[in-house]
N, C-alpha and C. Protein backbone atom coordinates (compact mmCIF):
# COMPACT_ATOMS: atom_id res chain seq x y z
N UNK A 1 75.58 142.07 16.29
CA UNK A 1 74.25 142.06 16.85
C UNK A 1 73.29 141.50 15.80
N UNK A 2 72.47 140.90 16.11
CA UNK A 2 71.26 140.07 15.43
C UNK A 2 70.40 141.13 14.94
N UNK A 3 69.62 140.59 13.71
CA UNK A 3 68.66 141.74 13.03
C UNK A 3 67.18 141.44 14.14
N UNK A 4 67.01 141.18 15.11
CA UNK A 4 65.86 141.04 16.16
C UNK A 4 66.50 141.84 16.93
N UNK A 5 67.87 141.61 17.70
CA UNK A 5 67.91 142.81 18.92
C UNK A 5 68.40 143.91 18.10
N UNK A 6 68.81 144.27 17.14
CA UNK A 6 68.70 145.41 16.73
C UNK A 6 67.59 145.98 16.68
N UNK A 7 66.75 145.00 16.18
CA UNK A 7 65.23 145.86 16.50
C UNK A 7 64.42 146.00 17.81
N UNK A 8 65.03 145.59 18.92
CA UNK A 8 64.54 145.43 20.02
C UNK A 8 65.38 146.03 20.73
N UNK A 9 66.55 146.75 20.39
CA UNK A 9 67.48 147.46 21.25
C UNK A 9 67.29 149.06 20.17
N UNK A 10 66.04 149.01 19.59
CA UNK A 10 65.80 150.42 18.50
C UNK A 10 67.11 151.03 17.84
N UNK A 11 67.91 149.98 17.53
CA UNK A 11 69.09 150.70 16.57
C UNK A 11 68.60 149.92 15.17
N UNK A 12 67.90 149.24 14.88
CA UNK A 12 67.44 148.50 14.00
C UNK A 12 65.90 148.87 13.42
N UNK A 13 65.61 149.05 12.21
CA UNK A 13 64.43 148.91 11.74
C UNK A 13 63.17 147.93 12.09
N UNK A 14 61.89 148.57 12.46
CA UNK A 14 61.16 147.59 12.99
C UNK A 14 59.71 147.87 13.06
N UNK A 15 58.77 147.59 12.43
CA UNK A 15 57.64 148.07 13.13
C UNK A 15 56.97 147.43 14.05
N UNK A 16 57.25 148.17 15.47
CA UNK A 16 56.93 147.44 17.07
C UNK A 16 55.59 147.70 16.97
N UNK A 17 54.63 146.91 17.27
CA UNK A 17 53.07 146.59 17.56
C UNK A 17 52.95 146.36 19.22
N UNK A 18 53.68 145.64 19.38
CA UNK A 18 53.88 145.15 21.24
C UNK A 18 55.07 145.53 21.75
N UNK A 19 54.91 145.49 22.96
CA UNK A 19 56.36 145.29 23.86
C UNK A 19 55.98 145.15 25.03
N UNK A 20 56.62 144.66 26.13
CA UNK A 20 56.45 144.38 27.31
C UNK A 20 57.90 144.45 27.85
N UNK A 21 58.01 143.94 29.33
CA UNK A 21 59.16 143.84 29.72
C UNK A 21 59.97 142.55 29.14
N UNK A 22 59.56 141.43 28.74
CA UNK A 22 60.68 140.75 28.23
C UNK A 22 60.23 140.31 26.71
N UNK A 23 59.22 140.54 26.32
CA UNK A 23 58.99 140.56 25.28
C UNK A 23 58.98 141.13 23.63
N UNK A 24 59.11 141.33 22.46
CA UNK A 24 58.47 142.50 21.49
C UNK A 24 57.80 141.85 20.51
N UNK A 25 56.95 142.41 19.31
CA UNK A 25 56.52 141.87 18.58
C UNK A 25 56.53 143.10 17.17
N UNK A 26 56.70 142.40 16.06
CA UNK A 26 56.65 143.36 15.17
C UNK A 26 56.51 142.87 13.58
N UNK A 27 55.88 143.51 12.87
CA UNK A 27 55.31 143.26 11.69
C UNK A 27 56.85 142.64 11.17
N UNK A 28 56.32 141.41 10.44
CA UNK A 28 57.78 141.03 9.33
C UNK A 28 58.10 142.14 8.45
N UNK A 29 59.54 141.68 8.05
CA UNK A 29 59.65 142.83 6.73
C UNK A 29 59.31 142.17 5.18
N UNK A 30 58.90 140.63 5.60
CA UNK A 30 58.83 140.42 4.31
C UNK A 30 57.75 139.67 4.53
N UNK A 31 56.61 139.74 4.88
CA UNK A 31 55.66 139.40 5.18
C UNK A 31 54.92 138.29 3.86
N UNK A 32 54.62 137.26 4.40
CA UNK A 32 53.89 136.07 4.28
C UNK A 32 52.84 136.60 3.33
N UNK A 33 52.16 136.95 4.27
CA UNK A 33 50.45 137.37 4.94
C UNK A 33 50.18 138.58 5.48
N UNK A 34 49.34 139.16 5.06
CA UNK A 34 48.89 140.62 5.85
C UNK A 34 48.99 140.37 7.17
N UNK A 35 49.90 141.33 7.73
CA UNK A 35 50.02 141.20 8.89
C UNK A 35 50.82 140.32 9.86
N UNK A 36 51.53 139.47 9.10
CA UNK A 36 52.39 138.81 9.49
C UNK A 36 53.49 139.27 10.41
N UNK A 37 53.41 138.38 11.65
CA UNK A 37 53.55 139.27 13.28
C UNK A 37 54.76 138.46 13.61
N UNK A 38 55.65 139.35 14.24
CA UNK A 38 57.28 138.37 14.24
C UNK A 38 56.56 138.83 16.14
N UNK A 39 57.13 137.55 17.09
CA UNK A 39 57.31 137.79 18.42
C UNK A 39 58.51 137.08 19.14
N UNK A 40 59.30 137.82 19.64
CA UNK A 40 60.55 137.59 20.27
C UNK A 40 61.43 137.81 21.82
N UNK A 41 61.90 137.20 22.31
CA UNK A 41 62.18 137.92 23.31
C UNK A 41 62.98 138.93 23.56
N UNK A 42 63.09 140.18 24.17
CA UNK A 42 63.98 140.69 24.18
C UNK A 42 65.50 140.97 24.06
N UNK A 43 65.66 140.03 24.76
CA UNK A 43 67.42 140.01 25.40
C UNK A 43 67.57 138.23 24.20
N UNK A 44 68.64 138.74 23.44
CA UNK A 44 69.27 137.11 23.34
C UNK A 44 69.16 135.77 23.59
N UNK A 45 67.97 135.44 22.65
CA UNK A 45 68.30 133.63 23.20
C UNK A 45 68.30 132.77 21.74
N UNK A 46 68.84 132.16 21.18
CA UNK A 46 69.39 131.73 20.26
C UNK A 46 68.01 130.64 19.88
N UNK A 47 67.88 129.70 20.81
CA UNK A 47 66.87 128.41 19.90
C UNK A 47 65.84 128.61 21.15
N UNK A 48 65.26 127.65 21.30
CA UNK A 48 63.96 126.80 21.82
C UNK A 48 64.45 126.65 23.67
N UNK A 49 65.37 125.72 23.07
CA UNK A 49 65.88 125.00 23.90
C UNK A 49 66.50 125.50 25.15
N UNK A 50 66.87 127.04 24.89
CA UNK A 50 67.68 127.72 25.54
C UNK A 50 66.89 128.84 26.20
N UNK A 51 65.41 128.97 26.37
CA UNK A 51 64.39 129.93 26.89
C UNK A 51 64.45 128.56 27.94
N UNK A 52 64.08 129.82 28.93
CA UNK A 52 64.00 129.63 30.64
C UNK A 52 62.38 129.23 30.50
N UNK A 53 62.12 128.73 31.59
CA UNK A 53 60.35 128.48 31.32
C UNK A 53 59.28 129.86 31.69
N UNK A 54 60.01 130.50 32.24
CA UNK A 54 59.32 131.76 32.57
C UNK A 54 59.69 132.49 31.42
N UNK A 55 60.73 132.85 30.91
CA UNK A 55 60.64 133.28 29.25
C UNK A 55 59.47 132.89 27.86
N UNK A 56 59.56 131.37 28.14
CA UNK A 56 58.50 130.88 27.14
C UNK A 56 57.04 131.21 27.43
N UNK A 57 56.93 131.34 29.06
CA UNK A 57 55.43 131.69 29.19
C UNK A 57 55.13 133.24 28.94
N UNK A 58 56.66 134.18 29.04
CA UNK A 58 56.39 135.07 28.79
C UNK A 58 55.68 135.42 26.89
N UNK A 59 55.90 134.78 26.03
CA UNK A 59 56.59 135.21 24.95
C UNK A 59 55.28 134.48 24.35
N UNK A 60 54.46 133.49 24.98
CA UNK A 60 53.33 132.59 24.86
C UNK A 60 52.20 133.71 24.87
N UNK A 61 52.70 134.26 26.10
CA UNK A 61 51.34 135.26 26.51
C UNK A 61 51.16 136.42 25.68
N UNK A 62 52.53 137.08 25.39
CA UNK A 62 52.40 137.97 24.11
C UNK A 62 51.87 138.13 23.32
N UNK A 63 52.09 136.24 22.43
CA UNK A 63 51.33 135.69 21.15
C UNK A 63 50.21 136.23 21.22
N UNK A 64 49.63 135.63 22.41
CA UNK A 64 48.54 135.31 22.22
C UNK A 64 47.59 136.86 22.63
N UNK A 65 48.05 138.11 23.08
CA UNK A 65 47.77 139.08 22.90
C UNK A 65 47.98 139.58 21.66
N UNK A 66 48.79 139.25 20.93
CA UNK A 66 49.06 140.00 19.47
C UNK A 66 47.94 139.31 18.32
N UNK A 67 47.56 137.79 18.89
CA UNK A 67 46.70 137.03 18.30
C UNK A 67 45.60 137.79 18.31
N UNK A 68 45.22 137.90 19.50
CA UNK A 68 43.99 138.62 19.68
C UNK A 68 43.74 140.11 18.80
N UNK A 69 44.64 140.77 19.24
CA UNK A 69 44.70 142.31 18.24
C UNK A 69 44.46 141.79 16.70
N UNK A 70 45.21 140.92 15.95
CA UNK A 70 44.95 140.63 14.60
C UNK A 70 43.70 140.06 14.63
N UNK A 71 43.00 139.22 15.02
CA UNK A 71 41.88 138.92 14.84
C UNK A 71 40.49 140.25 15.65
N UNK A 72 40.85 140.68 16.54
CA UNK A 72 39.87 141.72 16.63
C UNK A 72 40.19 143.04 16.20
N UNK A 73 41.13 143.71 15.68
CA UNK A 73 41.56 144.65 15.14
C UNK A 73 41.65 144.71 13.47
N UNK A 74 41.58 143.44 12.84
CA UNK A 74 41.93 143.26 11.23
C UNK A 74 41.12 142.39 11.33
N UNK A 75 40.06 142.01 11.76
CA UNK A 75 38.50 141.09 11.74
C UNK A 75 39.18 139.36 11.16
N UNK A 76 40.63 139.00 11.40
CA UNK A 76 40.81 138.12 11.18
C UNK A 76 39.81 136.64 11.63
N UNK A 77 39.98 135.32 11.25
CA UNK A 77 39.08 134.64 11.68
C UNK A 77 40.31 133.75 12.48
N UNK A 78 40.97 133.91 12.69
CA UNK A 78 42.28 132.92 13.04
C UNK A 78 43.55 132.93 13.06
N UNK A 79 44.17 132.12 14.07
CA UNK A 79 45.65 132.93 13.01
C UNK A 79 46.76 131.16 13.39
N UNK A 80 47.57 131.19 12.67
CA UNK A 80 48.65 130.55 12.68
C UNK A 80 49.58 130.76 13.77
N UNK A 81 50.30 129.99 14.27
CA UNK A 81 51.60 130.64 15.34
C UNK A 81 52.54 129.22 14.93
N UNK A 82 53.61 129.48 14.29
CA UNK A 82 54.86 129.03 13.80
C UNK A 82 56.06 128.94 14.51
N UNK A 83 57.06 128.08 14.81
CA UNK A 83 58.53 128.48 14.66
C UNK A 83 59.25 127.06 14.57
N UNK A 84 60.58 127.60 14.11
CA UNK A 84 61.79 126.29 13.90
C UNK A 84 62.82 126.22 15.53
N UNK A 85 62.61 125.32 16.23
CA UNK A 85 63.10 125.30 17.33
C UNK A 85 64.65 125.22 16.81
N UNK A 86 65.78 125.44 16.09
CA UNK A 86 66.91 125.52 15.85
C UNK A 86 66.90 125.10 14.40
N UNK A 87 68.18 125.23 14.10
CA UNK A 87 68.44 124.90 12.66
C UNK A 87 68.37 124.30 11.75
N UNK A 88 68.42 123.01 12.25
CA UNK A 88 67.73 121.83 11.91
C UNK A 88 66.35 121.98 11.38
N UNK A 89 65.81 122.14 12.06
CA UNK A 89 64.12 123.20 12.21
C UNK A 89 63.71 124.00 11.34
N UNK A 90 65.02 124.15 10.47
CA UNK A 90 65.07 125.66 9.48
C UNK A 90 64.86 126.89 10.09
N UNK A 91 65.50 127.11 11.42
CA UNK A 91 65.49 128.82 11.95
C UNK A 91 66.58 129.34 11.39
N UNK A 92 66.13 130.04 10.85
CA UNK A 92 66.90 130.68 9.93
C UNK A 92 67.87 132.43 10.15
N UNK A 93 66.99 132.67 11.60
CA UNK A 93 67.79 133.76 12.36
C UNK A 93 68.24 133.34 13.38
N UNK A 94 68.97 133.57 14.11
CA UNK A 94 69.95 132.97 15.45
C UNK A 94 68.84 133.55 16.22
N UNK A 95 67.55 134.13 16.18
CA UNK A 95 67.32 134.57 18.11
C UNK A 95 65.95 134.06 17.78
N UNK A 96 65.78 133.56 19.18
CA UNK A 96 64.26 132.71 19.00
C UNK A 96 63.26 133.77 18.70
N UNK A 97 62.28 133.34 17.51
CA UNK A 97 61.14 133.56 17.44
C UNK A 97 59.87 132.87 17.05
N UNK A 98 58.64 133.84 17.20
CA UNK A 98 57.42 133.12 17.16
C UNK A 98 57.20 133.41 15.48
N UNK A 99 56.25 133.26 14.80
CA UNK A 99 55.45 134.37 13.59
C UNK A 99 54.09 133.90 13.95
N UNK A 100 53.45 134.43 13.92
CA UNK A 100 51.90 134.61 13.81
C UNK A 100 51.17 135.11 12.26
N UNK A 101 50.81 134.23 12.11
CA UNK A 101 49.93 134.39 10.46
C UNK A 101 48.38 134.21 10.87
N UNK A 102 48.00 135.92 10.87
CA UNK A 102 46.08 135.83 10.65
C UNK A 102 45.70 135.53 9.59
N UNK A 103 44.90 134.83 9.61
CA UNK A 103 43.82 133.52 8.34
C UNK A 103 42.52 134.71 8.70
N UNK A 104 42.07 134.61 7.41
CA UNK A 104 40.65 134.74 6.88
C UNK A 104 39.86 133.67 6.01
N UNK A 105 38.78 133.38 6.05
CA UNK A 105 38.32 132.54 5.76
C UNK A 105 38.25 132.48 3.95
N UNK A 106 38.66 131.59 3.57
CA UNK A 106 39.23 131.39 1.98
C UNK A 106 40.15 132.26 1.53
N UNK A 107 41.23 132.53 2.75
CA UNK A 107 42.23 133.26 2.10
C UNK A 107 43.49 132.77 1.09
N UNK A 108 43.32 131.29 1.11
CA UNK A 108 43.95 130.17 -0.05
C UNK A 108 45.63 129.93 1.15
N UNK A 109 46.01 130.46 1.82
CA UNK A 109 47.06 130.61 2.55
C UNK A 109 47.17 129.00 3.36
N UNK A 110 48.08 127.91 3.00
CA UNK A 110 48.61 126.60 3.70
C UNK A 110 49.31 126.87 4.27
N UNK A 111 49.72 126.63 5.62
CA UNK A 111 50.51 126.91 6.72
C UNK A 111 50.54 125.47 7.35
N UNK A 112 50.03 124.95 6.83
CA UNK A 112 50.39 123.31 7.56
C UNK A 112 51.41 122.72 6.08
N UNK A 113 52.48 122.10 6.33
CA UNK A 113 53.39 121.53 5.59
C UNK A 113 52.90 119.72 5.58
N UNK A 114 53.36 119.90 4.35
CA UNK A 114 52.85 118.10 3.40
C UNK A 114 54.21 117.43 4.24
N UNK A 115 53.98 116.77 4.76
CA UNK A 115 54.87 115.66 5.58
C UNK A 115 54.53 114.01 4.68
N UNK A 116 55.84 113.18 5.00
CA UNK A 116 55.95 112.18 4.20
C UNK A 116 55.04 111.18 5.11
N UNK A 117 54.60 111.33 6.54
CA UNK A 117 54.11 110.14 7.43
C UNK A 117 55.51 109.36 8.40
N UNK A 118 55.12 109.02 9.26
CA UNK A 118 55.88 107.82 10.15
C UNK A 118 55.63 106.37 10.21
N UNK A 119 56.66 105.67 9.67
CA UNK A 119 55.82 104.24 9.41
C UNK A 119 56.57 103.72 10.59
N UNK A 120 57.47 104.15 11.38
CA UNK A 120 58.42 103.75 12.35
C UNK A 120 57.44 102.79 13.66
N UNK A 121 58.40 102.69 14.61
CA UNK A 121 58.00 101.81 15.85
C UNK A 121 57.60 102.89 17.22
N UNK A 122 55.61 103.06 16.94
CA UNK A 122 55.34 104.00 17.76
C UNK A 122 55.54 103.16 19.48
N UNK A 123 55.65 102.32 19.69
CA UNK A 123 55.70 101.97 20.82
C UNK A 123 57.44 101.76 21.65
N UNK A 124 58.01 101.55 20.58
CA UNK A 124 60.05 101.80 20.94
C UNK A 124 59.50 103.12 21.26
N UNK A 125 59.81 103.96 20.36
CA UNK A 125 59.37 105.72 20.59
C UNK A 125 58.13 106.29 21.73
N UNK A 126 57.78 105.24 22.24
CA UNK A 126 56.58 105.81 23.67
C UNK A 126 57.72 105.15 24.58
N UNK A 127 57.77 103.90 24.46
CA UNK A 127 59.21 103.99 25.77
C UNK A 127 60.04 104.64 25.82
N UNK A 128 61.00 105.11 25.08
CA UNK A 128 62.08 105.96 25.24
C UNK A 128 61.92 107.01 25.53
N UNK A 129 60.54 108.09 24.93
CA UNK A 129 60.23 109.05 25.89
C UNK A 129 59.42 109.12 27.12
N UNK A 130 58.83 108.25 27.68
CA UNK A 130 58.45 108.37 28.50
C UNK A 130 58.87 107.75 29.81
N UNK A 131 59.42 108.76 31.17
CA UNK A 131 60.10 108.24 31.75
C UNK A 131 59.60 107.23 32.91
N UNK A 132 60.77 106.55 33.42
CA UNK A 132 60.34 104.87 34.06
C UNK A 132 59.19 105.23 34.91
N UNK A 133 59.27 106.30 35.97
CA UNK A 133 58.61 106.43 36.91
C UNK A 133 57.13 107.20 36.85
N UNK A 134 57.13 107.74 35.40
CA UNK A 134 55.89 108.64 34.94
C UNK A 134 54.47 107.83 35.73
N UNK A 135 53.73 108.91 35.59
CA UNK A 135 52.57 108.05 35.65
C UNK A 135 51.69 107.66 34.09
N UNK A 136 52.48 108.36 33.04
CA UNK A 136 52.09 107.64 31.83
C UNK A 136 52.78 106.35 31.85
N UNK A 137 53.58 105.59 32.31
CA UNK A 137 54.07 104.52 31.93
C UNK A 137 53.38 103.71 32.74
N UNK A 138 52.69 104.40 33.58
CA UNK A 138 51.60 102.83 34.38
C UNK A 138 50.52 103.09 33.43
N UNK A 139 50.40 103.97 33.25
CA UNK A 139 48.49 104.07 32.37
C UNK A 139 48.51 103.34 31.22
């Protein structure tokens, strides 16, 4: 069993802040940032890719209740919401999750990562994702 449904099936260490029916949320154990908010779904789902769309809206809506509590409960001014859609991604636990990092204003905390840029072919890469019949491909 995964160190998330252990904590979401309460045989596991956890401090739960939320829960809902398919949802939980709970302070990291090794926290970032004050307050640094893990949100997950209940039951088993490994990456990104593999949440149902009614799962993701579930787990969206959570956030964004737990968002709210850190910023009106810990007078945060903001917060971060993070994750690695699979491994590649650097997820580094097998069961999908969110983190939420509340920002205060000059709290020195970077949460945006230094990227090298894309010098590639943005227009190959707009055709290939966008499909024949879209109505982005007439616009």
């Amino acid at each position: 069993m995964c160190a998330i449904c252990e904590i979401a099936s309460g045989q596991g260490p956890g401090r739960v802040i939320y829960r809902d029916g398919s949802a939980l949320a709970f302070l990291a154990k090794d926290p970032e940032v004050r307050a640094h908010t893990v949100v997950a779904p209940i039951a088993h789902v490994a990456t990104w890719h593999e949440l149902g769309e009614e799962l993701v809206r579930d787990l969206f809506v959570a956030a964004q209740e737990v968002s709210r509590r850190l910023c009106l409960r810990l007078s945060a001014g903001a917060v971060n919401v993070l994750f690695a859609g699979g491994p590649v991604a650097q997820q580094s636990v097998p069961h999908f999750h969110l983190h939420i990092l509340p920002r205060w204003p000059g709290d020195g905390v970077d949460a945006w990562p230094r990227l090298p840029g894309y010098g590639g072919d943005l227009e190959a890469d707009l055709h290939a994702l966008v499909d024949p019949e879209s109505p982005a491909r007439k616009g």
